[in-house]
PDB file of N, CA and C in Angstrom:
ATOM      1  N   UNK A   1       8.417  86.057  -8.942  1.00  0.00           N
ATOM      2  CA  UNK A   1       9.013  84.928  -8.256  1.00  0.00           C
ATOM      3  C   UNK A   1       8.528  83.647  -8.927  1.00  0.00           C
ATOM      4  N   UNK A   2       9.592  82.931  -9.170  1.00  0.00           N
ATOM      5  CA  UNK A   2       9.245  81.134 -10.171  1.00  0.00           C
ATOM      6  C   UNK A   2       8.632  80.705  -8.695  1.00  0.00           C
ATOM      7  N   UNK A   3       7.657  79.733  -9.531  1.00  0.00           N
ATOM      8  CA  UNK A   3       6.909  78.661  -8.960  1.00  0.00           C
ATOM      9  C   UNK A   3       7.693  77.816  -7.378  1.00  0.00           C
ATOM     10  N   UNK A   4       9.158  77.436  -8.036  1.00  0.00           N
ATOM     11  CA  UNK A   4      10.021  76.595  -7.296  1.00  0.00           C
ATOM     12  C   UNK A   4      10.089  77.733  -5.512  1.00  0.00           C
ATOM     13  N   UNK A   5      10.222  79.022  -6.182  1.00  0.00           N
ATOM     14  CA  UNK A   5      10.687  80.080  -5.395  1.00  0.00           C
ATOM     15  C   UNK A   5       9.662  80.002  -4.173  1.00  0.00           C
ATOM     16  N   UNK A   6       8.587  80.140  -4.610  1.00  0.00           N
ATOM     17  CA  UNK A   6       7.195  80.077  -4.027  1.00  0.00           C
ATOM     18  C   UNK A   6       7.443  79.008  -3.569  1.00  0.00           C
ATOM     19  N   UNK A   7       7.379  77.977  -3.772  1.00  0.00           N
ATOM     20  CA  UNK A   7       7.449  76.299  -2.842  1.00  0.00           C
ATOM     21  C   UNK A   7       8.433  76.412  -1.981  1.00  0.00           C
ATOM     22  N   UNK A   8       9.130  76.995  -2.096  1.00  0.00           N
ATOM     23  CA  UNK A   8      10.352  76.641  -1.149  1.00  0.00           C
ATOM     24  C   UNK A   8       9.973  78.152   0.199  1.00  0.00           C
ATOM     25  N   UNK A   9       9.330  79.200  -0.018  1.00  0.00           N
ATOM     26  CA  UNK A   9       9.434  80.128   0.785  1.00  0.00           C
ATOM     27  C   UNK A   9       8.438  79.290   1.766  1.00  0.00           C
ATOM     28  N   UNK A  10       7.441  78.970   0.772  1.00  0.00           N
ATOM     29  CA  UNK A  10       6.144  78.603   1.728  1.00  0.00           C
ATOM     30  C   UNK A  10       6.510  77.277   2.907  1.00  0.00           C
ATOM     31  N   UNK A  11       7.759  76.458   2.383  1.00  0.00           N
ATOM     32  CA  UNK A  11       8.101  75.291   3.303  1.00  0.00           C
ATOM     33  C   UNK A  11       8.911  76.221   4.204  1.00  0.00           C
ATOM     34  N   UNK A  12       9.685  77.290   3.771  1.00  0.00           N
ATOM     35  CA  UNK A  12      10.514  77.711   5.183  1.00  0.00           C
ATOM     36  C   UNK A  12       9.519  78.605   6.019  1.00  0.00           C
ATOM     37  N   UNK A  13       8.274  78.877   5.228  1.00  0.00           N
ATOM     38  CA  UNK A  13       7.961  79.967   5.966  1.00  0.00           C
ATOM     39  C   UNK A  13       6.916  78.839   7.452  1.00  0.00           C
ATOM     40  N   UNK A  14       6.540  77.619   6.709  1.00  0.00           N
ATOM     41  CA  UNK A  14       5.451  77.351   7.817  1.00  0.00           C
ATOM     42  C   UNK A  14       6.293  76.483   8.821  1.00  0.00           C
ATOM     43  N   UNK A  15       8.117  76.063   8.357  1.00  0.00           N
ATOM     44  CA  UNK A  15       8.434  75.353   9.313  1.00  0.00           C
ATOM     45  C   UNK A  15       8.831  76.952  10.535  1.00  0.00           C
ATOM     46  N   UNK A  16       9.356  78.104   9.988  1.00  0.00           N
ATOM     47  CA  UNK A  16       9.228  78.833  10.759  1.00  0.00           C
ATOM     48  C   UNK A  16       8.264  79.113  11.930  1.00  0.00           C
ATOM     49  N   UNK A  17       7.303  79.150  11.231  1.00  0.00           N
ATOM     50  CA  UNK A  17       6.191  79.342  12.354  1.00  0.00           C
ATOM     51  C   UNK A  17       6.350  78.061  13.360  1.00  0.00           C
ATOM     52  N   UNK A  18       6.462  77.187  12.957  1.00  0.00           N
ATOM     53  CA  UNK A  18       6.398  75.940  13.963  1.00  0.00           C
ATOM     54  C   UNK A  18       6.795  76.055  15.032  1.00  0.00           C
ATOM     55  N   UNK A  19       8.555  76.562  14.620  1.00  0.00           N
ATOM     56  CA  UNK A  19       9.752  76.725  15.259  1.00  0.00           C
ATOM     57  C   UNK A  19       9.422  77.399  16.447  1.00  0.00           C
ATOM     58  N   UNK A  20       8.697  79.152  15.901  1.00  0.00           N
ATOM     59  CA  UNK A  20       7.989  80.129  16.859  1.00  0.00           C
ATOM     60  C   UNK A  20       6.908  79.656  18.129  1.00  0.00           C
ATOM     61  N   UNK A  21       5.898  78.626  17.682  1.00  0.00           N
ATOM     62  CA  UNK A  21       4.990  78.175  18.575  1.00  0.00           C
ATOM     63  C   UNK A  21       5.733  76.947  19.341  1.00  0.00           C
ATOM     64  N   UNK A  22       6.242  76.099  18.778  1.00  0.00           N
ATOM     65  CA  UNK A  22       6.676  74.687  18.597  1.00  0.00           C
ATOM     66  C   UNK A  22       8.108  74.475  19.440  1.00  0.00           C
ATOM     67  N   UNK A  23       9.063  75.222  19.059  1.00  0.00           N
ATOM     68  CA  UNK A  23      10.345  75.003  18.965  1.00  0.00           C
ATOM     69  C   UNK A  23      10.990  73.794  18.507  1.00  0.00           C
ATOM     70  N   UNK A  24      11.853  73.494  18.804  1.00  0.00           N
ATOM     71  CA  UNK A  24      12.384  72.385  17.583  1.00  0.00           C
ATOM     72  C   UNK A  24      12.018  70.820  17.984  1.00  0.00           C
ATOM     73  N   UNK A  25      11.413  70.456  19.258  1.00  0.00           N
ATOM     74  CA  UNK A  25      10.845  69.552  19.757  1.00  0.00           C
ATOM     75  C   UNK A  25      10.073  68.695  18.941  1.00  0.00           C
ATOM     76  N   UNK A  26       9.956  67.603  17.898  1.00  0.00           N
ATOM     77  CA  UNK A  26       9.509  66.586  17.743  1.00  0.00           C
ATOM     78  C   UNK A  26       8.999  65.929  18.126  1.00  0.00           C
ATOM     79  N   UNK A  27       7.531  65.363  17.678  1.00  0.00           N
ATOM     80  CA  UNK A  27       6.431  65.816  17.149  1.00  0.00           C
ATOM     81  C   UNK A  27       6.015  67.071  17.938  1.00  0.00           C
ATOM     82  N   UNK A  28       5.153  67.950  16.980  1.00  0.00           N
ATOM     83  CA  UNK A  28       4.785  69.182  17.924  1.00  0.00           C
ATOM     84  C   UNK A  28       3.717  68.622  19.074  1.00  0.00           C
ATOM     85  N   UNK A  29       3.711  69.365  19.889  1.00  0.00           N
ATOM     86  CA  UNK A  29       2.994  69.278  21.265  1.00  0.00           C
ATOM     87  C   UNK A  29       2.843  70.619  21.670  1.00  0.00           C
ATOM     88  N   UNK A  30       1.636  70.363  22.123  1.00  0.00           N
ATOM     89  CA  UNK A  30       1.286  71.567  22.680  1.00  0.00           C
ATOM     90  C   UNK A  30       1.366  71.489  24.495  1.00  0.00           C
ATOM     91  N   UNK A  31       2.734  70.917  24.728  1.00  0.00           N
ATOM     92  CA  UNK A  31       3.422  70.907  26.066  1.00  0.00           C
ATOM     93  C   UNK A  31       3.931  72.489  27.188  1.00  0.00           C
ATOM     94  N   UNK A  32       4.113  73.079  25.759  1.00  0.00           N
ATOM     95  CA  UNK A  32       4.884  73.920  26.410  1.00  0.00           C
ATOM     96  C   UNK A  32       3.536  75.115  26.903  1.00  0.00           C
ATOM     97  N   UNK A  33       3.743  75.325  27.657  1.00  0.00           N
ATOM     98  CA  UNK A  33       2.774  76.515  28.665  1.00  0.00           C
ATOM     99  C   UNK A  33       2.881  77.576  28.099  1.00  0.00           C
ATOM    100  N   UNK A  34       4.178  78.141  27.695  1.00  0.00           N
ATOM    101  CA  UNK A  34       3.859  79.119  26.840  1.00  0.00           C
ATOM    102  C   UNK A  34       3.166  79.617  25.632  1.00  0.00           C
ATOM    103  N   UNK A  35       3.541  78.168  24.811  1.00  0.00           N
ATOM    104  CA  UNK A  35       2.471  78.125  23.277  1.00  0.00           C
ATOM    105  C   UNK A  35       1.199  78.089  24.021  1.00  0.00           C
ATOM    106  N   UNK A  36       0.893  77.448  24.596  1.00  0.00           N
ATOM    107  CA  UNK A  36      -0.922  77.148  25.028  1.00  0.00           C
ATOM    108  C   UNK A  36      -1.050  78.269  25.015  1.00  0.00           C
ATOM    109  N   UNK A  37      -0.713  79.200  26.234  1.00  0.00           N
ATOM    110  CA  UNK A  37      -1.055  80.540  27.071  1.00  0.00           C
ATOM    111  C   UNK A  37      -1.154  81.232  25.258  1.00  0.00           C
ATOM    112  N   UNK A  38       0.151  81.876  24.879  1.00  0.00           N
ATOM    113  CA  UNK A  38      -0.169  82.704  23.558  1.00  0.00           C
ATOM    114  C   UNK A  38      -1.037  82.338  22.377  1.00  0.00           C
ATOM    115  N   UNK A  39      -1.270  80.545  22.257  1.00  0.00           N
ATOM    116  CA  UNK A  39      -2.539  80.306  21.211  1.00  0.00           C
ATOM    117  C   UNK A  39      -3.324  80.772  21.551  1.00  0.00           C
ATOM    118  N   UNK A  40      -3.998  80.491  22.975  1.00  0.00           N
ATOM    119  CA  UNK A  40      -5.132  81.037  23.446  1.00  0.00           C
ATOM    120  C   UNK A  40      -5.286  82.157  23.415  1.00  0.00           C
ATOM    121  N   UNK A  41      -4.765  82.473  23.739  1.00  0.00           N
ATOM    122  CA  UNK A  41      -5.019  84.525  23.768  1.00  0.00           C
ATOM    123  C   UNK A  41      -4.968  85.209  22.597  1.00  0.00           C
ATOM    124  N   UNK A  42      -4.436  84.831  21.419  1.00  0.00           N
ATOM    125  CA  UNK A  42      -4.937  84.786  20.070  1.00  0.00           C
ATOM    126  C   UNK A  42      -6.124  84.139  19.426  1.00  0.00           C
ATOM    127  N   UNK A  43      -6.045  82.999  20.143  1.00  0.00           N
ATOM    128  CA  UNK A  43      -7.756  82.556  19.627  1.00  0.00           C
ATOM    129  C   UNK A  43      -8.877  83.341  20.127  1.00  0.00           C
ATOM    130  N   UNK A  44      -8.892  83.891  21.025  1.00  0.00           N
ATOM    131  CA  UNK A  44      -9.531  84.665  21.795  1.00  0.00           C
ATOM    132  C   UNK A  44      -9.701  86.161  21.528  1.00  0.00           C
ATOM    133  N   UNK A  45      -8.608  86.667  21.044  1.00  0.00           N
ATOM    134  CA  UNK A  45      -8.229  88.323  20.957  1.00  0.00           C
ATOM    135  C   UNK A  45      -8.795  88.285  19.264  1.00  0.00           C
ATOM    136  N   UNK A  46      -8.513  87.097  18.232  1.00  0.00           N
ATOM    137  CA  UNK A  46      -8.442  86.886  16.833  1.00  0.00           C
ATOM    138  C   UNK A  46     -10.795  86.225  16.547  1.00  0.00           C
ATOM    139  N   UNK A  47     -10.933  86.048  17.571  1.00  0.00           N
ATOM    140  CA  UNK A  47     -12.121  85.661  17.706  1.00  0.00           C
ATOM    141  C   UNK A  47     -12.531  84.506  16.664  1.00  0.00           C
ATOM    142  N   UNK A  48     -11.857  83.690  17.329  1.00  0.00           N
ATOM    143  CA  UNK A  48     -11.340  82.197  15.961  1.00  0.00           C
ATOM    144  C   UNK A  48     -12.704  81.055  16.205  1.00  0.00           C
ATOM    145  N   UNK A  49     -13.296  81.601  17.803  1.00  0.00           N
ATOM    146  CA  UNK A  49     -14.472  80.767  17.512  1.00  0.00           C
ATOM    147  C   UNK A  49     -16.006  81.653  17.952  1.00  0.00           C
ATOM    148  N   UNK A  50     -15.361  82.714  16.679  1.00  0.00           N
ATOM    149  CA  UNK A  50     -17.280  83.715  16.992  1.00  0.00           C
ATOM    150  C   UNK A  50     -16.899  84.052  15.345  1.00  0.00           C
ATOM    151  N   UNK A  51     -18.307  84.296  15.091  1.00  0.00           N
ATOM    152  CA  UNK A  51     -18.977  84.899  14.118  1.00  0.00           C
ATOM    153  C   UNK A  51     -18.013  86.349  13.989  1.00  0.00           C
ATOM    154  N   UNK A  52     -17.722  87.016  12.858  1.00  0.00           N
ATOM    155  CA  UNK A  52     -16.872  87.868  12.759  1.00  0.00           C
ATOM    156  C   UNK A  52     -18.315  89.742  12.287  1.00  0.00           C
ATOM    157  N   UNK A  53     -19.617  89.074  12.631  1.00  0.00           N
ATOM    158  CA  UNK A  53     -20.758  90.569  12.414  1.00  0.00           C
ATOM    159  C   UNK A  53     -20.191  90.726  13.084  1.00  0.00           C
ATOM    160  N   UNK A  54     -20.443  92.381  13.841  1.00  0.00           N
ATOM    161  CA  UNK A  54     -20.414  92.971  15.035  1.00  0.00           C
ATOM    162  C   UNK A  54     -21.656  94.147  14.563  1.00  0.00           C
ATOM    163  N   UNK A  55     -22.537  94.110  16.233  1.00  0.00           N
ATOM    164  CA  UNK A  55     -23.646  95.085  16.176  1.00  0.00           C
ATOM    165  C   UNK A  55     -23.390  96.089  16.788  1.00  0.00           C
ATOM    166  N   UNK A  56     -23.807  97.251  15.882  1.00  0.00           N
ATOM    167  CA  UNK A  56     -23.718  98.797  16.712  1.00  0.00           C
ATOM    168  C   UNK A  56     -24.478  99.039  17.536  1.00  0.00           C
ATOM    169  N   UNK A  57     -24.426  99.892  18.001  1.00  0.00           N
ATOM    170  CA  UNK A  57     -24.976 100.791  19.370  1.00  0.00           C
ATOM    171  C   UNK A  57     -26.661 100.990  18.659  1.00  0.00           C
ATOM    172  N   UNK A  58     -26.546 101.554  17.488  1.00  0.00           N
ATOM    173  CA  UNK A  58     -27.636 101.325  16.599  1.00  0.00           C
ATOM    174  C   UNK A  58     -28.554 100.252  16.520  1.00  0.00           C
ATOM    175  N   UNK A  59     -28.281  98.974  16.632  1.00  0.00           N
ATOM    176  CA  UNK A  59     -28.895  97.513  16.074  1.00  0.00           C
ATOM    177  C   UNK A  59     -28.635  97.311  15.002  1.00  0.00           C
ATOM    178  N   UNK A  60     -28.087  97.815  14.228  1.00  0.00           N
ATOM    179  CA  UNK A  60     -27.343  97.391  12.978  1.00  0.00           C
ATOM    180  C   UNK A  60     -25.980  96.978  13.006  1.00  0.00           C
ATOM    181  N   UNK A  61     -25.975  96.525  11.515  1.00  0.00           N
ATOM    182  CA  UNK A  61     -24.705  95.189  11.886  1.00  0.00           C
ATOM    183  C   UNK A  61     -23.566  96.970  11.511  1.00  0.00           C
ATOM    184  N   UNK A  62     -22.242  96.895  11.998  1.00  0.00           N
ATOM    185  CA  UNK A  62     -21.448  98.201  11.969  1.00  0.00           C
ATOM    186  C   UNK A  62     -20.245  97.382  11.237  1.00  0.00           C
ATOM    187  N   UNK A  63     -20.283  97.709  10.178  1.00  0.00           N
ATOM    188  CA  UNK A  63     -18.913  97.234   8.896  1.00  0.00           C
ATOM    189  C   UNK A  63     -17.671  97.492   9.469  1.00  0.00           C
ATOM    190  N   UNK A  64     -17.508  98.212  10.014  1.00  0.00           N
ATOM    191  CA  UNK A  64     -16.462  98.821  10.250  1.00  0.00           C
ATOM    192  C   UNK A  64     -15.272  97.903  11.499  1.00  0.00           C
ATOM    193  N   UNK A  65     -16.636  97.604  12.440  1.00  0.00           N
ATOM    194  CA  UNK A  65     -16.217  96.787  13.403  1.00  0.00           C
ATOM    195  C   UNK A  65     -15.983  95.423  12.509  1.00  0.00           C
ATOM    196  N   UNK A  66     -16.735  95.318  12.048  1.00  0.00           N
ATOM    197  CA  UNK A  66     -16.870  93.842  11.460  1.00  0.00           C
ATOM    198  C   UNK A  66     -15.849  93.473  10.761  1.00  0.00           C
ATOM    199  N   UNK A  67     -15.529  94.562   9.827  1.00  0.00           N
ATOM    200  CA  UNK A  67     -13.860  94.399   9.274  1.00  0.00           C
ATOM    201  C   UNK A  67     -12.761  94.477  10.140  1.00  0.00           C
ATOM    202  N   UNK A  68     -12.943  94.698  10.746  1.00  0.00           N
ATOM    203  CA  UNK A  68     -11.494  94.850  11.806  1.00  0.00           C
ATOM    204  C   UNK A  68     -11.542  93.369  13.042  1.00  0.00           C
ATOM    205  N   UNK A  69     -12.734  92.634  12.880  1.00  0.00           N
ATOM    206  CA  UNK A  69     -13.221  91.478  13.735  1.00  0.00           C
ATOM    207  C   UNK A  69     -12.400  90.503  12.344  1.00  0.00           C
ATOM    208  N   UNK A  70     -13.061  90.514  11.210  1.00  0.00           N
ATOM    209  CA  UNK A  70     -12.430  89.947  10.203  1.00  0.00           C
ATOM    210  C   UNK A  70     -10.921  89.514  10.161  1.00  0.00           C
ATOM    211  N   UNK A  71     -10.519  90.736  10.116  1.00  0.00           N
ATOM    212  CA  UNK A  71      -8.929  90.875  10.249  1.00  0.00           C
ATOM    213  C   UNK A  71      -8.561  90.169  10.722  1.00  0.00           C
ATOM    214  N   UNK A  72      -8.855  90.124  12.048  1.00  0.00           N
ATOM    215  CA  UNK A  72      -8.070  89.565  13.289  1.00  0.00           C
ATOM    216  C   UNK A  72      -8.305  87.956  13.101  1.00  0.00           C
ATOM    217  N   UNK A  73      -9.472  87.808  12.138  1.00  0.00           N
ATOM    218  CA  UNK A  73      -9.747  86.296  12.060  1.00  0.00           C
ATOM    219  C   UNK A  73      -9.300  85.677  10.903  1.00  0.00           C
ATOM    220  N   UNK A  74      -8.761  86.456  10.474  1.00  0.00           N
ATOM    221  CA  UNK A  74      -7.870  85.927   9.180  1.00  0.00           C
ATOM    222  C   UNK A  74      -6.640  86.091   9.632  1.00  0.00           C
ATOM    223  N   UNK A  75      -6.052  86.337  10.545  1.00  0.00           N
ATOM    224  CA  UNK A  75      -4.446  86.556  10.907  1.00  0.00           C
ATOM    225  C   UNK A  75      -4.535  84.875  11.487  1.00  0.00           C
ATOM    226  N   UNK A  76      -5.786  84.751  12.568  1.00  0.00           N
ATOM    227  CA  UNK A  76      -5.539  83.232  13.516  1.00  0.00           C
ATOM    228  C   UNK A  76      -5.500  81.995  12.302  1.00  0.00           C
ATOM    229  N   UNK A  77      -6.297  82.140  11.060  1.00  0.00           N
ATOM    230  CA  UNK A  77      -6.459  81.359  10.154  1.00  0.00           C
ATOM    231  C   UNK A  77      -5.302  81.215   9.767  1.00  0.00           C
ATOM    232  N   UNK A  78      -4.686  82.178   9.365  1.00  0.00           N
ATOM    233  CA  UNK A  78      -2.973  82.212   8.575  1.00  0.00           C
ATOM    234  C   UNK A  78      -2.321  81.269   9.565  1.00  0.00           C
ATOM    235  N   UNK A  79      -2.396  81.312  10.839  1.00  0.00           N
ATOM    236  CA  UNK A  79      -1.066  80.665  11.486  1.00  0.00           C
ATOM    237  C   UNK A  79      -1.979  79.561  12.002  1.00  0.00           C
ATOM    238  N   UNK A  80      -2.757  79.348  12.265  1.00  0.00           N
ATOM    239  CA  UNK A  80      -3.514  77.936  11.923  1.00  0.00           C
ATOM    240  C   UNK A  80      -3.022  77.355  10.849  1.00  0.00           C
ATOM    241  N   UNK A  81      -3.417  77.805   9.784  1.00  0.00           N
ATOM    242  CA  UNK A  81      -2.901  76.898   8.312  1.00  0.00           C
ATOM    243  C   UNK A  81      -1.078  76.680   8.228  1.00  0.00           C
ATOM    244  N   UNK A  82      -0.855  77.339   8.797  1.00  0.00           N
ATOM    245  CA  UNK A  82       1.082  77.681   8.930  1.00  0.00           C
ATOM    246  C   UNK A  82       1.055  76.412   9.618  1.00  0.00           C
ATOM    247  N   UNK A  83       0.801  76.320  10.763  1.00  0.00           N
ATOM    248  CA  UNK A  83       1.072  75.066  11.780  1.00  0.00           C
ATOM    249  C   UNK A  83       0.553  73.619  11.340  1.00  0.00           C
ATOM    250  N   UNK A  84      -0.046  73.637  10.808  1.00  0.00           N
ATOM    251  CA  UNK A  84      -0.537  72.576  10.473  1.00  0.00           C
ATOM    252  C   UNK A  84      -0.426  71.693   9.682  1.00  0.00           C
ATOM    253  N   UNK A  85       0.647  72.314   8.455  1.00  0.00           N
ATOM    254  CA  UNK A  85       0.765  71.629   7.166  1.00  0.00           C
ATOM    255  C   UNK A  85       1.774  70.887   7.851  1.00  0.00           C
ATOM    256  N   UNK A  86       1.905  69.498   7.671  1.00  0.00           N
ATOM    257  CA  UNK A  86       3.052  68.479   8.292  1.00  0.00           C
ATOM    258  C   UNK A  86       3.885  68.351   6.808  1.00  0.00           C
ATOM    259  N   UNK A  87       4.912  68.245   7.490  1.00  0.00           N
ATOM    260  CA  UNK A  87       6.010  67.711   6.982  1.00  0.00           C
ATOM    261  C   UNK A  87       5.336  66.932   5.909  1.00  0.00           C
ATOM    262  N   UNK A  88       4.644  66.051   5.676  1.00  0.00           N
ATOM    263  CA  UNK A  88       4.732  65.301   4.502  1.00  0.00           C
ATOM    264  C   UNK A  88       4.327  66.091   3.507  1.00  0.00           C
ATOM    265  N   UNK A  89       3.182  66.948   3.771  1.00  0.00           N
ATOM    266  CA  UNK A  89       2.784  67.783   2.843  1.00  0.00           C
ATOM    267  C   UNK A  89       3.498  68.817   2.373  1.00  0.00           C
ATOM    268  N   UNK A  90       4.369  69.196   3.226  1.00  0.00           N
ATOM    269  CA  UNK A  90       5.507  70.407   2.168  1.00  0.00           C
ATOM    270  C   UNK A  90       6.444  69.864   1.276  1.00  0.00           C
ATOM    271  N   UNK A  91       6.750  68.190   1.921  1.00  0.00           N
ATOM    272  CA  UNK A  91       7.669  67.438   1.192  1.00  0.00           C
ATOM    273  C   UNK A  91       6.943  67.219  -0.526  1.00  0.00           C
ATOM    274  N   UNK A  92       5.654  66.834   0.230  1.00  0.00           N
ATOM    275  CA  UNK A  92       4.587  66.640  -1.300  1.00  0.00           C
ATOM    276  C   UNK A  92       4.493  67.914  -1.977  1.00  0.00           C
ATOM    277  N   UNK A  93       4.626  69.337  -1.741  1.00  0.00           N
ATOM    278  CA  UNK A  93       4.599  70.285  -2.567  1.00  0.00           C
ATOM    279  C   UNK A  93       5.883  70.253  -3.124  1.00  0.00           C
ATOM    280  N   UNK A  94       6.833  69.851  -2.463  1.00  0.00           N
ATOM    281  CA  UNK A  94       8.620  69.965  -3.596  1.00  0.00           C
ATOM    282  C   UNK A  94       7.871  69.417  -4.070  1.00  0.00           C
ATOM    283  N   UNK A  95       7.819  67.713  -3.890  1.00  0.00           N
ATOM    284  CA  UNK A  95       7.774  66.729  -5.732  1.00  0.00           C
ATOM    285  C   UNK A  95       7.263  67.569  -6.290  1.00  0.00           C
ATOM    286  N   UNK A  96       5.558  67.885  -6.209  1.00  0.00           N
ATOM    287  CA  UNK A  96       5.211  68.529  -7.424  1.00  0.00           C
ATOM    288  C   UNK A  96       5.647  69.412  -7.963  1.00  0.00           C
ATOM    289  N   UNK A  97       6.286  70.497  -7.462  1.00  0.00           N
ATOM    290  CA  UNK A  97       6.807  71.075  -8.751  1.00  0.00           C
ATOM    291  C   UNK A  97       8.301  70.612  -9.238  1.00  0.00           C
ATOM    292  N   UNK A  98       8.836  69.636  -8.883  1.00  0.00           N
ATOM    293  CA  UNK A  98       9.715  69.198  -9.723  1.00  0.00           C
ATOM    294  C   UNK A  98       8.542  68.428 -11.037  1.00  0.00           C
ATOM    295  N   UNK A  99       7.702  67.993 -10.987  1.00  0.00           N
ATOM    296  CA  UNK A  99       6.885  67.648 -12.246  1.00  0.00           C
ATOM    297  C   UNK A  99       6.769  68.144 -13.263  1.00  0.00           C
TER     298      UNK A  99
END
């Protein structure tokens, strides 16, 4: 996939997400009861504000858990970073690669 291809998925892909949390409402707000309710319960289920060790039954740290704590905290990161890029900044990724 060209460069251009890539710029352009990544602008439809994060206004998508918007759309999903957001809906088409200008500026986003976090008004709607429903986005709150499902951020939260992803921030929460995705463990977006804990440490991603997890200790075994053992006292040792258990990889296993810990990767799968990981996971889940790299999914909340993805749509964190999705939501967030504003409009100017996807506009600023076209120019550049027209450069």
């Amino acid at each position: 996939m060209s460069f251009p291809d890539q710029i352009a998925r990544m602008i439809n892909k994060s206004r998508a997400y918007k759309r999903m949390f957001f809906g088409e409402a200008q500026p986003i707000t976090l008004d709607n009861y429903d986005t709150v309710m499902v951020l939260n319960d992803l921030r929460k289920f995705c463990g977006a504000d804990s440490s991603s060790i997890r200790i075994g039954s053992t006292g040792n740290i258990d990889p296993l858990a810990m990767a799968v704590a990981e996971g889940r905290r790299e999914v909340w990161l993805r749509i964190q970073a999705q939501l967030h890029l504003s409009e100017q900044d996807l506009e600023r990724l076209k120019e550049q690669q027209d450069d």
